[in-house]
Protein backbone atom coordinates (compact mmCIF):
# COMPACT_ATOMS: atom_id res chain seq x y z
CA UNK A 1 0.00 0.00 0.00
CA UNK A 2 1.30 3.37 -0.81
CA UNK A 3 1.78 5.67 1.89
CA UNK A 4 -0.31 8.74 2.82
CA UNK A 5 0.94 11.89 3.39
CA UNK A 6 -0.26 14.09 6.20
CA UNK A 7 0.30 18.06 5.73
CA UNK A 8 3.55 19.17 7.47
CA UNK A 9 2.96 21.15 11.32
CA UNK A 10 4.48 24.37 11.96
CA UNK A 11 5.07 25.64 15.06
CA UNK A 12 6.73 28.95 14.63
CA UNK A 13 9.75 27.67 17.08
CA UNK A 14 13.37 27.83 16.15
CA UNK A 15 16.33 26.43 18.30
CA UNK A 16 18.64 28.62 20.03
CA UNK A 17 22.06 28.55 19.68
CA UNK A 18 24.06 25.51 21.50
CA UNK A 19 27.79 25.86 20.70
CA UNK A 20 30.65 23.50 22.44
CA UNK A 21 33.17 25.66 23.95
CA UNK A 22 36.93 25.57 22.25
CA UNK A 23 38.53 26.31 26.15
CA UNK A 24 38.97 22.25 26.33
CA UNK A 25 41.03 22.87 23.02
CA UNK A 26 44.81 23.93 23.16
CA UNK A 27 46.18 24.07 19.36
CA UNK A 28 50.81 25.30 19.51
CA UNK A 29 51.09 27.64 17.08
CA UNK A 30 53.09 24.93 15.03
CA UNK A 31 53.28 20.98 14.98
CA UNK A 32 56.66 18.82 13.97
CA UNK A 33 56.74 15.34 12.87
CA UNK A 34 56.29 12.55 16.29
CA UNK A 35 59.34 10.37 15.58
CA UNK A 36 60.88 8.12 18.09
CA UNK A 37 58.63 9.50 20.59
CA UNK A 38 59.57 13.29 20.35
CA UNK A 39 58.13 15.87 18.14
CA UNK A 40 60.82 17.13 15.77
CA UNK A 41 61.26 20.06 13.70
CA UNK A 42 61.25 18.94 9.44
CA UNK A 43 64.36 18.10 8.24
CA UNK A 44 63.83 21.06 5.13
CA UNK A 45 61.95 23.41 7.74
CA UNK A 46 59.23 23.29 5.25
CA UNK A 47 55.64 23.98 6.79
CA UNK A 48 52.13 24.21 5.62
CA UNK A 49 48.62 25.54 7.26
CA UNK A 50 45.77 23.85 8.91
CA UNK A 51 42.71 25.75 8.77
CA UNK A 52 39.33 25.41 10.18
CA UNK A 53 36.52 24.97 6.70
CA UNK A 54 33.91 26.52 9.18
CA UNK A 55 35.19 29.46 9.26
CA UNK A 56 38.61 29.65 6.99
CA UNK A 57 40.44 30.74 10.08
CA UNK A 58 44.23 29.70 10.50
CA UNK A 59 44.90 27.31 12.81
CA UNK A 60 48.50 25.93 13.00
CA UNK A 61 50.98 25.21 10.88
CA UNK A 62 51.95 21.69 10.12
CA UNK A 63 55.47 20.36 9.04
CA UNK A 64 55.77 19.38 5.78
CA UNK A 65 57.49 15.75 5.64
CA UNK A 66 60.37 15.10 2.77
CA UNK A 67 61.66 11.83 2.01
CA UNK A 68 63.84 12.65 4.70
CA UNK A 69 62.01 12.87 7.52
CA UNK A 70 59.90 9.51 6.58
CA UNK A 71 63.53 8.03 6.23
CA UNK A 72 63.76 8.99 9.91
CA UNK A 73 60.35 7.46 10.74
CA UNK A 74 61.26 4.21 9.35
CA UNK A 75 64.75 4.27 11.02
CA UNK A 76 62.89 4.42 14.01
CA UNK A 77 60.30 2.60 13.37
CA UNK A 78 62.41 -0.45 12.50
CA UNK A 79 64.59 -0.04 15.81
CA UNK A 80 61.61 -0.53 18.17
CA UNK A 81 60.36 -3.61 16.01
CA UNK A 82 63.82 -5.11 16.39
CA UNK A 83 63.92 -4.09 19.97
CA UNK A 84 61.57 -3.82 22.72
CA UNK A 85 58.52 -3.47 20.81
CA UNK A 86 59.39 -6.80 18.79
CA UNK A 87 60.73 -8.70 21.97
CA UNK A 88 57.33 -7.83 24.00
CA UNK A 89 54.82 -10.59 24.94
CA UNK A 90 51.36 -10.00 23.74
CA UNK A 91 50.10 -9.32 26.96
CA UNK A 92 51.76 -6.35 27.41
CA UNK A 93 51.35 -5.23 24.56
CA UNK A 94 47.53 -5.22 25.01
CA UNK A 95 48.18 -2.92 28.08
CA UNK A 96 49.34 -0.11 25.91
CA UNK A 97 46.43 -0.50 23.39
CA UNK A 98 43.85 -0.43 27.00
CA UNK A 99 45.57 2.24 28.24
CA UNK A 100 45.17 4.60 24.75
CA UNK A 101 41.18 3.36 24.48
CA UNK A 102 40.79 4.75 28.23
CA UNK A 103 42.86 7.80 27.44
CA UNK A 104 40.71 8.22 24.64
CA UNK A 105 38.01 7.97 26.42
CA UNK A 106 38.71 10.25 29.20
CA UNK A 107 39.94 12.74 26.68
CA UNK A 108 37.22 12.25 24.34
CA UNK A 109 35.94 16.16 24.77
CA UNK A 110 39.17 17.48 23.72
CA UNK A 111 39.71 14.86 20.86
CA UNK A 112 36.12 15.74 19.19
CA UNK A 113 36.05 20.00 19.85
CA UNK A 114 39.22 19.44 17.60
CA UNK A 115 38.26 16.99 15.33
CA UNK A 116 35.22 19.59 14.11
CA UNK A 117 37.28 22.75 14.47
CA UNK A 118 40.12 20.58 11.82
CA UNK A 119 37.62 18.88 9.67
CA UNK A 120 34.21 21.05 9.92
CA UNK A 121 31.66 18.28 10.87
CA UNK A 122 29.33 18.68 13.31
CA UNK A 123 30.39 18.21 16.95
CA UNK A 124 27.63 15.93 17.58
CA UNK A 125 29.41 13.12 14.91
CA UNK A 126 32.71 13.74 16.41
CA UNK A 127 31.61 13.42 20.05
CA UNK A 128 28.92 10.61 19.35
CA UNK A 129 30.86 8.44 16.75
CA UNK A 130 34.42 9.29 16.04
CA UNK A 131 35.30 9.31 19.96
CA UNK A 132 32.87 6.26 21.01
CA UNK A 133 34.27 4.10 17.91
CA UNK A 134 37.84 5.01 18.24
CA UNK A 135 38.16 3.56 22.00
CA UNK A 136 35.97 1.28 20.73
CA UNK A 137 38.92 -0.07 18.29
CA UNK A 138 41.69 -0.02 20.76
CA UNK A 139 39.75 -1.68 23.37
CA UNK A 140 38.96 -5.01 21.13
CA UNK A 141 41.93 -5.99 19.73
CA UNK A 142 44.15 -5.13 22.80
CA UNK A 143 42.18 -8.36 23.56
CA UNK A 144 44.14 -9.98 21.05
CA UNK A 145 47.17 -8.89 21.53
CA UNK A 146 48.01 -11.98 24.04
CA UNK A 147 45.33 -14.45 21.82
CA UNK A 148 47.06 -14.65 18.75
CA UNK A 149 47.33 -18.64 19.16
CA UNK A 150 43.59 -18.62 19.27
CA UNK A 151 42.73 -16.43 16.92
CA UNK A 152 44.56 -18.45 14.26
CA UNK A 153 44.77 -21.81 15.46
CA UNK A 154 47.34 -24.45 14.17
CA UNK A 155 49.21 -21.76 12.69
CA UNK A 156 52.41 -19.89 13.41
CA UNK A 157 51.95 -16.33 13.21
CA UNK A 158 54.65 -13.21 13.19
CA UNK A 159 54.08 -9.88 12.58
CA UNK A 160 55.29 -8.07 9.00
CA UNK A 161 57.55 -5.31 10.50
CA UNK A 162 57.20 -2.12 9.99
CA UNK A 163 53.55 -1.28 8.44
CA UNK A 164 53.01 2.44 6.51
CA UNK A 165 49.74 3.71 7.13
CA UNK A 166 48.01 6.71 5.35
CA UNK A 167 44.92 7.23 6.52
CA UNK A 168 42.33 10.18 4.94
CA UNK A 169 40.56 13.73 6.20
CA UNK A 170 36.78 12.80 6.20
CA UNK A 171 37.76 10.25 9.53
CA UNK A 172 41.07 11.32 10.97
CA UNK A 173 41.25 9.85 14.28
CA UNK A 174 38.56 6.82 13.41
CA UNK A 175 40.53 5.85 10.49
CA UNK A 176 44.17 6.08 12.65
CA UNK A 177 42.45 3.49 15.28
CA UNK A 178 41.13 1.14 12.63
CA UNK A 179 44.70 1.02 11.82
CA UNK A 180 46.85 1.38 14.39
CA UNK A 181 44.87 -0.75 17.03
CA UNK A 182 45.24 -3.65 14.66
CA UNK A 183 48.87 -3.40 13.94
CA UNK A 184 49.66 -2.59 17.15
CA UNK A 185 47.86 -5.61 18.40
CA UNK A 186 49.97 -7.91 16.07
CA UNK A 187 53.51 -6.68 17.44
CA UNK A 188 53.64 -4.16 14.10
CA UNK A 189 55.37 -0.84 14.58
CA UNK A 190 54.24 1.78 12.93
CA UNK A 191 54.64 5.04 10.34
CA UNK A 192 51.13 6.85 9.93
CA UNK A 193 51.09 9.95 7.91
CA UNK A 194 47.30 11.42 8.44
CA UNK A 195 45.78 14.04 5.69
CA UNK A 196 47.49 17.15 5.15
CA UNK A 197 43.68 19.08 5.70
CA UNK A 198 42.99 17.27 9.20
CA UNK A 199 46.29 16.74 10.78
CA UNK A 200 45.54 17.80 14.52
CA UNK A 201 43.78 14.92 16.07
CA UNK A 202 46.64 12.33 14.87
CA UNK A 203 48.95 14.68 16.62
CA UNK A 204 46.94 15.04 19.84
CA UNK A 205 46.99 11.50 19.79
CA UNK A 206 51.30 11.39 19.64
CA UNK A 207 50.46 13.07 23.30
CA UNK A 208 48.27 10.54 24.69
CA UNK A 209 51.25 7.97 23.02
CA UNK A 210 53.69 10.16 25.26
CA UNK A 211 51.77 10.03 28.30
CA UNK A 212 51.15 6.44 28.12
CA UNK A 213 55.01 5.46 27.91
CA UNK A 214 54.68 3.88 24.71
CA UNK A 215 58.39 2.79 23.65
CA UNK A 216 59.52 5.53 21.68
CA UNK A 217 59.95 4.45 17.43
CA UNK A 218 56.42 1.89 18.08
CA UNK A 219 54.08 4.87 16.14
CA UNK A 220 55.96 8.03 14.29
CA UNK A 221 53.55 9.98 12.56
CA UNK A 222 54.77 12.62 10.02
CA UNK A 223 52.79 15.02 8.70
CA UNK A 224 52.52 16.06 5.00
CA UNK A 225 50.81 16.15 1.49
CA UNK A 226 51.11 13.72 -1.41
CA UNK A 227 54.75 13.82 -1.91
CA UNK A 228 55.12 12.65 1.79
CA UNK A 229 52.48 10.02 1.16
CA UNK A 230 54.60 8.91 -1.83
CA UNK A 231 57.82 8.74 -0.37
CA UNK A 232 56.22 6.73 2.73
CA UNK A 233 55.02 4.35 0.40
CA UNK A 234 58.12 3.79 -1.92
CA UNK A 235 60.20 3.54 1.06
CA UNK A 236 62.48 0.03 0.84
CA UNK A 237 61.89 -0.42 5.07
CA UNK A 238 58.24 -0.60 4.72
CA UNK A 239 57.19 -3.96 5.31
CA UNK A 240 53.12 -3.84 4.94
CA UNK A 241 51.06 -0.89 3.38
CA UNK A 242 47.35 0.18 4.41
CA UNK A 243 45.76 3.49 2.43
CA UNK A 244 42.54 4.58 2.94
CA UNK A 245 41.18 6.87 0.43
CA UNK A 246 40.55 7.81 -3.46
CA UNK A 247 40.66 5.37 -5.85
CA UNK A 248 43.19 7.10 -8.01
CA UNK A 249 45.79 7.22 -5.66
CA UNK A 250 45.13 4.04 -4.71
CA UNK A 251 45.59 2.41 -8.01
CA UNK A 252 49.01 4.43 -7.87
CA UNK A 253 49.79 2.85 -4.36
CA UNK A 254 48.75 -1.23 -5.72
CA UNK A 255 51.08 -0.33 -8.92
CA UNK A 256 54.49 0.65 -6.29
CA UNK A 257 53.29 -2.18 -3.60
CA UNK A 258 52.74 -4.77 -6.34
CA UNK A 259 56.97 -4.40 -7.73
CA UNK A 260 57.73 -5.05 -4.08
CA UNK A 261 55.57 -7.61 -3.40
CA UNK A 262 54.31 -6.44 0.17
CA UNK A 263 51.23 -7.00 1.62
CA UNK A 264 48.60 -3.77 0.59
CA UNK A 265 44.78 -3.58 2.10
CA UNK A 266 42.91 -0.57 0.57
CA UNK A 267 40.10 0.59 1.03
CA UNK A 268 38.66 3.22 -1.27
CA UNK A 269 35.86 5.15 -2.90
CA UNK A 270 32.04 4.03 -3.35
CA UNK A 271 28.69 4.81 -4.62
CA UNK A 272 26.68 3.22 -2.49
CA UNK A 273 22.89 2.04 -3.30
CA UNK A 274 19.95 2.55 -0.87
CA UNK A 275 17.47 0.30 -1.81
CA UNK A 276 13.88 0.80 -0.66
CA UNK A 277 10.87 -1.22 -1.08
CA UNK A 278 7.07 -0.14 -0.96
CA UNK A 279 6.50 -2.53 1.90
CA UNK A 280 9.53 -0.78 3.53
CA UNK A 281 8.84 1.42 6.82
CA UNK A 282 8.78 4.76 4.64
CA UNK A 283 9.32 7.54 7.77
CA UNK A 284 12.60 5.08 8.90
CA UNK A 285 13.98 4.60 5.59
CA UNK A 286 13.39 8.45 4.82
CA UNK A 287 15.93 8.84 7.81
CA UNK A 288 18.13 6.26 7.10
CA UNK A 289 18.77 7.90 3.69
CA UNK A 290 19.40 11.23 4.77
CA UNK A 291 21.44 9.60 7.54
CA UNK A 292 23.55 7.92 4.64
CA UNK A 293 24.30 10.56 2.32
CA UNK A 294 23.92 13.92 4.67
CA UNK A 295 26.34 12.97 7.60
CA UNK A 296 29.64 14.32 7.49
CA UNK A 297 28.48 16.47 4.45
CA UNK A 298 28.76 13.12 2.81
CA UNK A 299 32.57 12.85 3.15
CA UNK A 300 31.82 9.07 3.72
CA UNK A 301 33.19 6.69 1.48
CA UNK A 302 30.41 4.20 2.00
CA UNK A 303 27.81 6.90 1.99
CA UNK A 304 24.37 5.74 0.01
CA UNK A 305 24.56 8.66 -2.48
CA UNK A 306 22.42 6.61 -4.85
CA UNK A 307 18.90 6.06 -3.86
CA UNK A 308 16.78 3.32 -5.51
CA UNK A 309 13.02 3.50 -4.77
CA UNK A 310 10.58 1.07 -5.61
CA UNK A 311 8.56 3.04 -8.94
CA UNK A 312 5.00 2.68 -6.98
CA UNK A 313 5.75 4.90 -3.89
CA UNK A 314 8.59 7.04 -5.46
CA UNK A 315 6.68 10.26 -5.75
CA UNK A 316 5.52 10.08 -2.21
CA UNK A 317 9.19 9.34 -1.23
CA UNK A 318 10.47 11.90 -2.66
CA UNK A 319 8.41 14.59 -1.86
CA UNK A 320 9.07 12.92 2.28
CA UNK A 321 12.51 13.14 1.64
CA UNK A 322 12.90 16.90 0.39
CA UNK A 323 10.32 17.89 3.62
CA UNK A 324 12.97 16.44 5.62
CA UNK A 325 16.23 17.52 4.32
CA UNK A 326 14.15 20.86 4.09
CA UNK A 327 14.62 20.70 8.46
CA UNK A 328 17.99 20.12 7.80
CA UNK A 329 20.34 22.56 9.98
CA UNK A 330 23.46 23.66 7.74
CA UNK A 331 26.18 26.13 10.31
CA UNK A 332 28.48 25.80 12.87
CA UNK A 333 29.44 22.64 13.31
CA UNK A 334 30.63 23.51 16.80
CA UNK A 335 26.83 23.96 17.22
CA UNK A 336 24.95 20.49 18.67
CA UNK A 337 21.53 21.80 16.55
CA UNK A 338 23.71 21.53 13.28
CA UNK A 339 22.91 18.66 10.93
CA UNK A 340 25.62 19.34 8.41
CA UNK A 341 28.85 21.00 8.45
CA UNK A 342 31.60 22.36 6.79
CA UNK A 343 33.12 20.89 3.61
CA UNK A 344 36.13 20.00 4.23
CA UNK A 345 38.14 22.31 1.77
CA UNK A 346 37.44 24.59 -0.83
CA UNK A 347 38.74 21.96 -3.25
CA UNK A 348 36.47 19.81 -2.15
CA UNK A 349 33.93 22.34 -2.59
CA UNK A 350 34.57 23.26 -5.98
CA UNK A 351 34.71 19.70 -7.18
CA UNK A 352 31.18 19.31 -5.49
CA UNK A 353 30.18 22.90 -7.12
CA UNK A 354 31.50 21.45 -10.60
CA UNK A 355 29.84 17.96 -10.69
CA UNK A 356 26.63 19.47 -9.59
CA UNK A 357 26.93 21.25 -12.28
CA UNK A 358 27.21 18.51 -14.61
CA UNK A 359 24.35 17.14 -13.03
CA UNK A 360 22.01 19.97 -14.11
CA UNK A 361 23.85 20.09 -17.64
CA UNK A 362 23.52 16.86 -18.48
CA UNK A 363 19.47 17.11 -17.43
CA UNK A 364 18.71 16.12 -13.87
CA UNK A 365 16.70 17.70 -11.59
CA UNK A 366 18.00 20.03 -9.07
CA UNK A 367 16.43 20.23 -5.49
CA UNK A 368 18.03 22.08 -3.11
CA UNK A 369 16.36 23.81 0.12
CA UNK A 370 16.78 27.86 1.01
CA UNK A 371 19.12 27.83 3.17
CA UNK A 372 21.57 31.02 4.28
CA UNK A 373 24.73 29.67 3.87
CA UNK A 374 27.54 31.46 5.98
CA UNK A 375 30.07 34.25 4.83
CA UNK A 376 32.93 32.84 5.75
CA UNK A 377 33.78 28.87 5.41
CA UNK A 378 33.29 26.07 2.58
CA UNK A 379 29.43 25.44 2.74
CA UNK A 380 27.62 23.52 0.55
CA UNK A 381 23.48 22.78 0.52
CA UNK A 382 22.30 19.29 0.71
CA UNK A 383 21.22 18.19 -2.62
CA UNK A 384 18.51 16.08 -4.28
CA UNK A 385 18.90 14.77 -7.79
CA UNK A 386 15.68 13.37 -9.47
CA UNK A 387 15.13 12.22 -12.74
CA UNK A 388 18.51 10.57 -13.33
CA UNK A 389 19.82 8.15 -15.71
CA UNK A 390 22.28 5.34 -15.13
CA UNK A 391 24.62 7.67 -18.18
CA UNK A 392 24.38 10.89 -16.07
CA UNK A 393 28.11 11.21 -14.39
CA UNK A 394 26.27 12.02 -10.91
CA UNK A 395 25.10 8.38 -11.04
CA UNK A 396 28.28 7.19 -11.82
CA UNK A 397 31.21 8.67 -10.37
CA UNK A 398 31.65 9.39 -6.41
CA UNK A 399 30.72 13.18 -5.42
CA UNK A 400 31.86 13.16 -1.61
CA UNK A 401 29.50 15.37 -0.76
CA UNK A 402 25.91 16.37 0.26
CA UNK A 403 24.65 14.61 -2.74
CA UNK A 404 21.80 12.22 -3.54
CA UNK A 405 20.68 11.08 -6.93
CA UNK A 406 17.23 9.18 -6.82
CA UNK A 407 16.13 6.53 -9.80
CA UNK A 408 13.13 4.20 -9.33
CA UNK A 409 13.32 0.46 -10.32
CA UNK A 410 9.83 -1.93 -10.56
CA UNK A 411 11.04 -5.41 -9.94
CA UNK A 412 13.94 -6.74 -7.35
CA UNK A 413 16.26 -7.65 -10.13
CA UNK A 414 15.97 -4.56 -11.88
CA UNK A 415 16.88 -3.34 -8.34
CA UNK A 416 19.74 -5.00 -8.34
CA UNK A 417 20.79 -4.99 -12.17
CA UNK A 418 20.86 -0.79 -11.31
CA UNK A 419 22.52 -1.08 -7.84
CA UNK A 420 25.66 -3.06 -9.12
CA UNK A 421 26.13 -0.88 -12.09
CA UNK A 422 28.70 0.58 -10.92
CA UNK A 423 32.80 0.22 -10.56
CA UNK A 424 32.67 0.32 -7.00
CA UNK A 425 31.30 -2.18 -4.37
CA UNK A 426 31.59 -0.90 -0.55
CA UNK A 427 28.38 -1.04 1.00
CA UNK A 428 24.47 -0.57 0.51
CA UNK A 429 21.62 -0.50 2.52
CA UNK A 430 18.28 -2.51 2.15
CA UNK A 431 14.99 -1.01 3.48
CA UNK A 432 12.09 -3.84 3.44
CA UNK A 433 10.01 -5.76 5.50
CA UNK A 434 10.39 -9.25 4.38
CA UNK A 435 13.50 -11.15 5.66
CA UNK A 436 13.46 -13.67 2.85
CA UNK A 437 13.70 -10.79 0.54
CA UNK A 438 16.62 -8.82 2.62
CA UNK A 439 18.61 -12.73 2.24
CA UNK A 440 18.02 -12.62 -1.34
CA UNK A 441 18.71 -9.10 -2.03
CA UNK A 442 22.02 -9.07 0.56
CA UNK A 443 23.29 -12.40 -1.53
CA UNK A 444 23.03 -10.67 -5.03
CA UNK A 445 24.59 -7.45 -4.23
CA UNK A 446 28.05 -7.21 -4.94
CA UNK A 447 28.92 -5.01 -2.52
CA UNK A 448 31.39 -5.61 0.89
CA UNK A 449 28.99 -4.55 3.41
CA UNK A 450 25.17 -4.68 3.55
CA UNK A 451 23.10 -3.02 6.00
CA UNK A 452 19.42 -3.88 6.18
CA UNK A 453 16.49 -1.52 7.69
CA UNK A 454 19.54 0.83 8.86
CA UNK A 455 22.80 2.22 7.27
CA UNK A 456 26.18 3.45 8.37
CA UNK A 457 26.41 1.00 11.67
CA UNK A 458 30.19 -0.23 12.71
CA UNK A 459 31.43 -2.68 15.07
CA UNK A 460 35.01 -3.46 16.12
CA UNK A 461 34.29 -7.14 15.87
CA UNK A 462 32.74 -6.78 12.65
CA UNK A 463 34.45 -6.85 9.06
CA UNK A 464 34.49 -3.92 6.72
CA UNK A 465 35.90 -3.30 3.11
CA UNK A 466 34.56 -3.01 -0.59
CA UNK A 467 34.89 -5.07 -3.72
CA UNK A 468 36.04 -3.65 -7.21
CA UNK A 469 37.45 -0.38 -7.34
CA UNK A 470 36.39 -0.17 -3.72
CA UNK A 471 39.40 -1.88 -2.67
CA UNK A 472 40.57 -5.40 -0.80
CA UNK A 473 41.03 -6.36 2.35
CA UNK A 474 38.80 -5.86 5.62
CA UNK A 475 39.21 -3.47 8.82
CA UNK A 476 37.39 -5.06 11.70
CA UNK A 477 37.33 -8.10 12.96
CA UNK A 478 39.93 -11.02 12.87
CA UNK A 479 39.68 -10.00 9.16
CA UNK A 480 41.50 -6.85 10.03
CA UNK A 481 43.80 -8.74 11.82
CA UNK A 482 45.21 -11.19 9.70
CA UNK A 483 46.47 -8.68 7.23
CA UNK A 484 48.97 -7.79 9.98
CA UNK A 485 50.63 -10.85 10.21
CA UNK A 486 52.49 -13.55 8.29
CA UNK A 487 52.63 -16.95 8.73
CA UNK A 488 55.74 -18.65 9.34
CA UNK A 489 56.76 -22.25 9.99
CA UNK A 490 59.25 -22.00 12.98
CA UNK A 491 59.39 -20.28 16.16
CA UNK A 492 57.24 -19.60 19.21
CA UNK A 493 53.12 -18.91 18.25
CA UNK A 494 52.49 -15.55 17.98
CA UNK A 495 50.29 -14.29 21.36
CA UNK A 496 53.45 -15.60 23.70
């Protein structure tokens, strides 16, 4: 049965102003690379600003890592694997990891005021996802730091070495604990460069390293833009490689990793599908998809920016979903009212700006709620694209932003002809309420992760990674474990 629509209520009522203070914030003027357990000053002296997309205002300046000061990483790096690090049992080890998920924790005001003043999304993500999931990481595999044996039974296992971790600026700190936890955990040391846009939380974390006596040379982070990334990545003392982020660069990362022959995950762009049924629970699924595409400005790589509605309730769906993005709050993400954020930068923003564009050009429809977007900052409104075709390049290529397109399908497997017609295969989301269908649906799909009647849900415990041009490999889990380790066929078991 289609659903009925009820007239929208006003009230006349707006919400007052809730911002988070900054005082729990203290950003130096300037940040050096953490290497060997000190922060040191760039081998050229070569620095570049951090600034905050809200409001465009300068907030530190950042070394700028050469292939140098990565050398120096590694150096270190490979001393604390060969040394105490290396010689550790897994039990202690697993202290460590406790004690940075409880400093996390107990920090976890500081770490999210500075996650949205560095990255622009609202404070409520940062304080009620990024924070929560990022202990959340450390705290289940420092359980298996000492249960190696167990984990992998009737094997041998030994950590690579020294793993090089580059990690992107839509998830910062998340995406530095779904890396480091599980390295860590596996008697890995560690060289993490984070994005050259977001840099400040990875650094406040080098302090909670510090005040947790972490051996110095187990984590060096240095800070820096592609070049840095590249000469992390080339480096001959890297012994496993882990990149989150576009599928460009990391096509260039599988070509370097691939004449070494060391062990790569990746895990890249997507275009997710939500798929939603006229038996679906219409007011849920409405929020699930602006959930999916609207959070973080839709700087999520598994964000449902395609939206597939069964043809017989799409009009009725539609005109749901643009009431509701309609209450959207767009401003200061430092405000706990705001729904969506800053863009990240103004590149960013102009390549949103430019395929919206295209989207109009090539003959979609353009919805887009008034909204008074701020002077100062990278703002974007969230946008609704009707009347697309598989051929239009919104449908096809990732935006990473506040972007849905909508298409209608009439049968299942037209549902899922449309959804896997594309290059990419990370995730997609499900709205129905038959369970026989959600099994058949989830079994077709090609796509790494399928959520059903919700969307954008993570566990520690629980596998995540694409297909395609989506990447390999899985964070989460004993999935996200194994990539960490080798097997060999002598010595004690890994877990000692």
């Amino acid at each position: 049965m289609a659903p009925t629509d009820n007239p929208p209520e006003t009230f006349g009522i707006d919400y007052a102003p809730a911002p988070e203070s900054t005082a729990v914030v203290d950003i130096a003027d300037s940040y050096g690379h953490f290497i060997n357990g000190d922060f040191v000053e760039p081998s050229s002296g070569a620095t570049f600003p951090t600034v905050n997309p809200a409001t465009e205002t300068h907030l530190a300046d950042i070394a700028d890592g050469s292939a140098e000061d990565v050398d120096r990483a590694v150096t270190a790096a490979r001393a604390a694997f060969e040394g105490p690090w290396g010689q550790m049992p897994g039990s202690e080890r697993g202290k460590y990891l406790f004690r940075i998920a409880r400093q996390l924790q107990e920090r976890s005001r500081e770490f999210a005021v500075l996650e949205t003043m560095d990255g622009g999304k609202p404070i409520t993500e940062s304080r009620d996802l990024d924070l929560p999931m990022s202990a959340a990481w450390f705290f289940y595999y420092a359980g298996w730091a000492d249960k190696l044996e167990y984990a992998f039974p009737n094997r041998t296992m030994a950590p690579h070495g020294v793993a090089g971790q580059i990690v992107p600026w839509n998830f910062p700190l998340m995406m530095a604990a779904w890396k480091l936890a599980p390295a860590l955990a596996a008697g890995n040391t560690v060289v993490l460069k984070p994005a050259e846009t977001t840099p400040l939380t990875a650094l406040l974390l080098a302090d909670v390293l510090q005040d947790i006596d972490l051996p110095p040379g187990v984590v060096n982070i240095v800070t820096g833009a592609g070049a840095t990334g590249a000469a992390l990545v080339s480096h001959p003392g890297i012994d496993k490689l882990a990149f989150t982020g576009s599928t460009d660069v990391g096509k260039a990362i599988q070509r370097i990793a691939s004449t070494r022959r060391i062990p790569l995950t990746l895990e890249l762009g997507g275009k997710a599908a939500h798929i939603v049924f006229e038996d679906s629970a219409v007011d849920q699924a409405v929020e699930g998809v602006v959930t999916g595409i609207y959070s973080n400005q839709g700087h999520v790589c598994c964000a449902g920016s395609r939206l597939l509605v069964e043809e017989s309730i799409a009009d009725q769906f539609v005109e749901r979903l643009r009431r509701r993005v309609s209450t959207l709050r767009l401003g200061d993400p430092l405000d706990k009212n705001t729904d969506v954020g800053a863009i990240n930068s103004a590149d960013q923003l102009q390549r949103i700006t430019d395929m919206v564009a295209t989207g109009v050009s090539e003959g979609a429809d353009l919805f887009q709620p008034e909204v008074d977007l701020p002077d100062k900052g990278y703002w974007f409104p969230p946008t609704v694209f009707t009347g697309v075709q598989q051929s239009h390049t919104v449908a096809r290529e990732e935006i990473f932003g506040p972007v849905l397109t909508v298409q209608t399908f009439r049968t299942a497997e037209e549902a899922v002809e449309k959804a896997n017609n594309t290059p990419y295969g990370l995730s997609a989301g499900i709205w129905t309420e038959k369970g026989s269908k959600i099994l058949w649906m989830a079994e077709k799909l090609r796509a790494g992760v399928v959520w059903a009647n919700t969307y954008n849900r993570f566990d520690p415990a629980s596998p995540f990674g694409g297909y395609k041009e989506s990447g390999f490999g899985r964070e989460g889990g004993l999935h996200g474990l194994s990539p960490y380790l080798r097997e060999r066929t002598g010595g004690t078991r890994g877990g000692a």
